[in-house]
Protein backbone atom coordinates (compact mmCIF):
# COMPACT_ATOMS: atom_id res chain seq x y z
CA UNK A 1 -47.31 22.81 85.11
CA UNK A 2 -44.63 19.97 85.59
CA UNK A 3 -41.11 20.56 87.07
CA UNK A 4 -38.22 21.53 84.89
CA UNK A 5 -34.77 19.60 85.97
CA UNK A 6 -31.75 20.66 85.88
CA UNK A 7 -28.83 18.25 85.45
CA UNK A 8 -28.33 17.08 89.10
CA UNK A 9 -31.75 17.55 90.28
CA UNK A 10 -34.63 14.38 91.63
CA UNK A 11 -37.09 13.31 90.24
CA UNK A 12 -39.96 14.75 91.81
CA UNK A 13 -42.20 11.99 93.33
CA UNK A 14 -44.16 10.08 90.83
CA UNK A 15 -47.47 10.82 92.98
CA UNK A 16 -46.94 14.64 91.52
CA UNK A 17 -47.72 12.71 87.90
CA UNK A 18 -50.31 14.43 85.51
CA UNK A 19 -53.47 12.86 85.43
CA UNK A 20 -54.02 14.44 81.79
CA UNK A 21 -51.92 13.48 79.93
CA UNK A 22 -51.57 10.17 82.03
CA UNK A 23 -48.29 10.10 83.81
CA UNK A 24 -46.28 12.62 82.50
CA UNK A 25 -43.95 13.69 85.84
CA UNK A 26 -41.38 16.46 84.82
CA UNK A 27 -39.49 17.55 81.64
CA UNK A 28 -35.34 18.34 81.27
CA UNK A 29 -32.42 16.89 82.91
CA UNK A 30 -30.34 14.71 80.44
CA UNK A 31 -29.87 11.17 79.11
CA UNK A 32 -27.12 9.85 80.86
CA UNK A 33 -26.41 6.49 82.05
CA UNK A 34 -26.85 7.63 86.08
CA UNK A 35 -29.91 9.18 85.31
CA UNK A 36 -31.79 6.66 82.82
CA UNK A 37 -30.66 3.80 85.92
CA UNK A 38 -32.04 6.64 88.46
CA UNK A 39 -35.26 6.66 85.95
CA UNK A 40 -36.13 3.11 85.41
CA UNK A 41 -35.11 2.20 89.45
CA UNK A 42 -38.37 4.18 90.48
CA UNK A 43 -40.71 3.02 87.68
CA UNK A 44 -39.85 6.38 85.48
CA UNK A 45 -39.24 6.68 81.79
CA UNK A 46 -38.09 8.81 78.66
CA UNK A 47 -40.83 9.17 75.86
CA UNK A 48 -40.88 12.17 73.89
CA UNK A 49 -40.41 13.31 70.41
CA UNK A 50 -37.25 15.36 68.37
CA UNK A 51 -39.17 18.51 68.55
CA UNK A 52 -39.86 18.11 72.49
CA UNK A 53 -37.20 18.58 75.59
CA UNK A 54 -37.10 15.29 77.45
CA UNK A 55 -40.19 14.10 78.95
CA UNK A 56 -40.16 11.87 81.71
CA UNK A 57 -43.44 9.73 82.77
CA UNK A 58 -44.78 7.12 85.47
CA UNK A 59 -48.60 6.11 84.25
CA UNK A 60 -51.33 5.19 86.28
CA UNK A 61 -52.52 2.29 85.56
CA UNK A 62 -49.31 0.69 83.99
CA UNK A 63 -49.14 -2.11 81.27
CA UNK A 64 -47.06 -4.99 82.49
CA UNK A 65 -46.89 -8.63 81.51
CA UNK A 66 -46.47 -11.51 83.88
CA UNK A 67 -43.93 -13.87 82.64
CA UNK A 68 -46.06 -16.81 83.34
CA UNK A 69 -49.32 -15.36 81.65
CA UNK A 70 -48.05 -14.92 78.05
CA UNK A 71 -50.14 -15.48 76.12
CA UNK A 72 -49.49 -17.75 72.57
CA UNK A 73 -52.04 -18.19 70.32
CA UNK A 74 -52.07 -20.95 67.73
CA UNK A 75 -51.67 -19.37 65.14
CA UNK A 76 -48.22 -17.67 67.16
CA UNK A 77 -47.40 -20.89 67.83
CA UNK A 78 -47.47 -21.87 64.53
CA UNK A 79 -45.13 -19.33 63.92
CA UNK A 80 -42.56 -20.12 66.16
CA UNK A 81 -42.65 -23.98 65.34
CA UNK A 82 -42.29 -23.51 61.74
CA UNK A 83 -40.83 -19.90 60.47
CA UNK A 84 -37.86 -21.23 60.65
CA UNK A 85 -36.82 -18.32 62.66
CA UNK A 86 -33.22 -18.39 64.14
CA UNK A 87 -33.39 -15.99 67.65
CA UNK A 88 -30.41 -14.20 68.79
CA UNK A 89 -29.64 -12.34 71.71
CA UNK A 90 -27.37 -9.47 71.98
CA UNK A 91 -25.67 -9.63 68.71
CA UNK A 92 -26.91 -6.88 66.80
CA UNK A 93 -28.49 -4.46 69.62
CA UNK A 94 -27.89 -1.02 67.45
CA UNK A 95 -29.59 -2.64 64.23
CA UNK A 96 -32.63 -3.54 66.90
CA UNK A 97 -32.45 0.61 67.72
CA UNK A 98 -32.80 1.11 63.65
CA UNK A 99 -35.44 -1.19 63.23
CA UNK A 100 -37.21 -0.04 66.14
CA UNK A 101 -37.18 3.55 64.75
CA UNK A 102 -38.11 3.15 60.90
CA UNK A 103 -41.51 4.46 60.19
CA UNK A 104 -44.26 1.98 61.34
CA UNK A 105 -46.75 -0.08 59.13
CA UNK A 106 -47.67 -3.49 60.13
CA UNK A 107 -50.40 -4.55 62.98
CA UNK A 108 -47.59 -5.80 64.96
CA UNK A 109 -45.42 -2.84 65.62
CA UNK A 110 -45.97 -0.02 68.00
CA UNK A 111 -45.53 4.03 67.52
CA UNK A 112 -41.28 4.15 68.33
CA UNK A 113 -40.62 5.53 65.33
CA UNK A 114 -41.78 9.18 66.22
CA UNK A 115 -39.59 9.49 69.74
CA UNK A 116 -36.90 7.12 69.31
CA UNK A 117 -34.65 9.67 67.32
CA UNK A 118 -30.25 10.07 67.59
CA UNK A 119 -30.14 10.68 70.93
CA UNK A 120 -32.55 8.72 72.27
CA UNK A 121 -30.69 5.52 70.54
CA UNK A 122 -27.27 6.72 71.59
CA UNK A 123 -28.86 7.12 75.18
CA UNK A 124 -30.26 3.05 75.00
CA UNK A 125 -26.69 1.68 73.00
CA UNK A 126 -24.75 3.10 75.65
CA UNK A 127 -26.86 1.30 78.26
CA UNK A 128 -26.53 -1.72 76.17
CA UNK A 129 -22.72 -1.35 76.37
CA UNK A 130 -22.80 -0.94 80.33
CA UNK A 131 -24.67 -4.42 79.80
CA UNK A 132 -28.20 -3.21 81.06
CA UNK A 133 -29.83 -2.81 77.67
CA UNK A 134 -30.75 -5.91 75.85
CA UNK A 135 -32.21 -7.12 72.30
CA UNK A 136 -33.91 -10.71 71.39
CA UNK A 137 -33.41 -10.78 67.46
CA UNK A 138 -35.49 -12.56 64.95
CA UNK A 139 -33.61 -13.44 62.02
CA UNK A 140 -34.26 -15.44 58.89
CA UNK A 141 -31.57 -16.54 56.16
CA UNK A 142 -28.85 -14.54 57.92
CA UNK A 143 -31.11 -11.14 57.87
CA UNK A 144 -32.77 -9.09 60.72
CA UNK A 145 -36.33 -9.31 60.69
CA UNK A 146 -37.67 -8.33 64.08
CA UNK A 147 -36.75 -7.85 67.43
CA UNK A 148 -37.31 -5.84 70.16
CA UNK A 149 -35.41 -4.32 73.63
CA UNK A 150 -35.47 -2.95 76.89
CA UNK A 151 -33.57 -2.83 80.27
CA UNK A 152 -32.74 -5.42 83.19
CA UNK A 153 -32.39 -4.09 86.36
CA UNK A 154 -31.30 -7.05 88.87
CA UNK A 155 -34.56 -9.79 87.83
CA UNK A 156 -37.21 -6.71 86.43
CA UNK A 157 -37.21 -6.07 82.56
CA UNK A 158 -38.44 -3.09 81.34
CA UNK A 159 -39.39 -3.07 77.81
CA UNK A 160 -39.31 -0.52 75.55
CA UNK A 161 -39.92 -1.21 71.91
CA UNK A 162 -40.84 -3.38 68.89
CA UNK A 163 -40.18 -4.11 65.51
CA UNK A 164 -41.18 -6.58 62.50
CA UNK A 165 -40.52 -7.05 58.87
CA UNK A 166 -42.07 -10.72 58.63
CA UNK A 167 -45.15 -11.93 59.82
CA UNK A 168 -45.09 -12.52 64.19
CA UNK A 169 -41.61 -11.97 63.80
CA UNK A 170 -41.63 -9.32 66.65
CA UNK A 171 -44.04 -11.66 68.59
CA UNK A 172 -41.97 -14.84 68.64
CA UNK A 173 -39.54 -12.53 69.37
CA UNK A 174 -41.00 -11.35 72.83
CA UNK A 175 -41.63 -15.44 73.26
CA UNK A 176 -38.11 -16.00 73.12
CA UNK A 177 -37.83 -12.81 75.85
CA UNK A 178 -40.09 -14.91 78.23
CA UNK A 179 -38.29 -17.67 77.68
CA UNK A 180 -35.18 -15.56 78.74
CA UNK A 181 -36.55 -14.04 81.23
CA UNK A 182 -38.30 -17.53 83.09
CA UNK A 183 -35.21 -19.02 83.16
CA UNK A 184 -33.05 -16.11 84.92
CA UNK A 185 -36.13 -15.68 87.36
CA UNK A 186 -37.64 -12.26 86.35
CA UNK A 187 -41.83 -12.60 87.12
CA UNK A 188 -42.50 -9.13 85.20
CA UNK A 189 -41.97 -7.18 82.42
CA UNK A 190 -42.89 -3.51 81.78
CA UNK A 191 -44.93 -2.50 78.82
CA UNK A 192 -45.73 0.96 80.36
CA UNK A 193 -49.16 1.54 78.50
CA UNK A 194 -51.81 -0.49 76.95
CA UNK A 195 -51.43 -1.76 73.45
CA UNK A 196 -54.12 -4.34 71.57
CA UNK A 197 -51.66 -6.42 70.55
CA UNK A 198 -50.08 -6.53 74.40
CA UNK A 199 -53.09 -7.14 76.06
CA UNK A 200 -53.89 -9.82 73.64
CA UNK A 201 -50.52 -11.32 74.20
CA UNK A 202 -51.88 -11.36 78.29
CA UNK A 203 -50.21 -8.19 79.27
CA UNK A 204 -52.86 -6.17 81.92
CA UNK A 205 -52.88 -3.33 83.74
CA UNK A 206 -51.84 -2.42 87.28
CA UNK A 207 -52.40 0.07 89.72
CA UNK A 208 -49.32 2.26 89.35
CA UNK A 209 -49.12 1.87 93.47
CA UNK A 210 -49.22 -2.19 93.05
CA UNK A 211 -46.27 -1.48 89.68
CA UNK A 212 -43.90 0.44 91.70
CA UNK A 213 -43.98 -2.18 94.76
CA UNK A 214 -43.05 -4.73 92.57
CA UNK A 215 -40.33 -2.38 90.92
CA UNK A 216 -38.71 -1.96 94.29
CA UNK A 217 -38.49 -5.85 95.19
CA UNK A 218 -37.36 -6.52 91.54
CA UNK A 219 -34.85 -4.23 91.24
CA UNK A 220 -32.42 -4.72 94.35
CA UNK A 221 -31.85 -8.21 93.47
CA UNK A 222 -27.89 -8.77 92.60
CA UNK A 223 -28.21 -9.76 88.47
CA UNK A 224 -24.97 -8.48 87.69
CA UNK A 225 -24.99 -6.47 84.26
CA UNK A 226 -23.32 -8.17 81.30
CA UNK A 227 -24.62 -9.26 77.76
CA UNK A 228 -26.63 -12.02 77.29
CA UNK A 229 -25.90 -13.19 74.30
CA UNK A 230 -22.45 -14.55 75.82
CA UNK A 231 -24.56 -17.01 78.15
CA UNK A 232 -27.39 -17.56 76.41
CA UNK A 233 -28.62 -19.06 73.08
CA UNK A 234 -32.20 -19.62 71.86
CA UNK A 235 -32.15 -21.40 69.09
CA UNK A 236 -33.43 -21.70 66.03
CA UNK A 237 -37.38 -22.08 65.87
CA UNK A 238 -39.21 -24.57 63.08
CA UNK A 239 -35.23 -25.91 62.17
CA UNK A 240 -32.80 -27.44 64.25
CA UNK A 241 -33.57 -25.92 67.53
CA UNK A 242 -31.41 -26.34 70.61
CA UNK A 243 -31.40 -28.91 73.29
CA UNK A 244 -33.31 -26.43 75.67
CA UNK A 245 -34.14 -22.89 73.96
CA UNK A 246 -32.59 -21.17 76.84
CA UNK A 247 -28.94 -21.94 77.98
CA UNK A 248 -27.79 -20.90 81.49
């Protein structure tokens, strides 16, 4: 049995996690902006499915990626040089949330579709307005092709989900993210459970112990929330890239 919370009810402690399935912690409470900042603060997050009341989970191991141990492969890197990708960030954050929920078929692109439904979107573009929620885009002759998002809490970024309708277009994507996320000083980003693709992009897993002391360093430092996108502007890959891909 897991907990049931009410509205203003804790979280339990994430120690109380099931083992089987792996991490899920408690089910209820609601989707609101205090409470996914309460989740993701403590190393907790949403992931269930239309049919299902609100799950909440903390896995042990957990899936992160180390900024400076992504991973590019050549023929990624091929992809970025000459795509002729242009990357965006924080222009088009709800047509991210679409993408990220259409049924999946490519290699590249994870299993979103079946949880991210209405209110789980309306629960992530209201973050995005409060200026925690962020998107890198991937677009090509003025349309969206990829992207992905997730939340920044002061220099730890907690990703969340994928998308691609051209080839590596959600992995140059996440390059771009790194590229982000290097030059504002965040060391780690959250990919919550192991993937193929992740781990072949150099994400690993962690002890959930080792995740959620790196969480609470991470998390107190003072990145104020705002968009990205004002600040910030990656380029366009294989064209006429930017003097620097990341502007500060």
């Amino acid at each position: 049995m897991i907990p049931w919370l009410e509205t203003a009810d804790p979280f339990p402690p994430v120690e109380r996690a099931l083992e089987h399935p792996n991490g899920l912690l408690c089910a209820g409470g609601d989707l609101s902006l205090t409470r996914l900042l309460e989740a993701y603060r403590i190393g907790i997050f949403p992931w269930y499915s239309g049919t299902e009341p609100i799950l909440w989970w903390s896995p042990d191991p957990r899936m992160v990626l180390f900024t400076e141990e992504l991973k590019v492969s050549r023929s990624l890197a091929k992809s970025v040089r000459n795509k002729g990708y242009e990357l965006r960030i924080d222009s088009a954050f709800r047509e991210v949330l679409a993408g990220c929920a259409a049924p999946r078929t490519g290699p590249d692109e994870d299993a979103a579709g079946t949880w991210l439904g209405p209110t789980m979107r309306a629960a992530y573009a209201a973050l995005h307005d409060a200026g925690y929620a962020h998107s890198v885009e991937t677009w090509r002759d003025g349309v969206l092709v990829g992207g992905l998002y997730g939340v920044a809490l002061g220099r730890m970024f907690y990703g969340e989900s994928m998308f691609s309708r051209a080839a590596d277009a959600s992995k140059v994507a996440l390059v771009a993210l790194v590229e982000q996320l290097r030059a504002r000083g965040f060391p780690l980003i959250d990919c919550q459970v192991r993937t193929p693709l992740l781990a072949a992009l150099g994400a690993r897993e962690i002890p959930r112990c080792d995740f959620l002391q790196q969480v609470a360093r991470l998390v107190h430092y003072p990145e104020p929330a705002q968009r990205w996108g004002s600040d910030a502007d990656v380029g366009v890959f294989g064209a006429q890239r930017t003097a620097g891909s990341v502007k500060r």
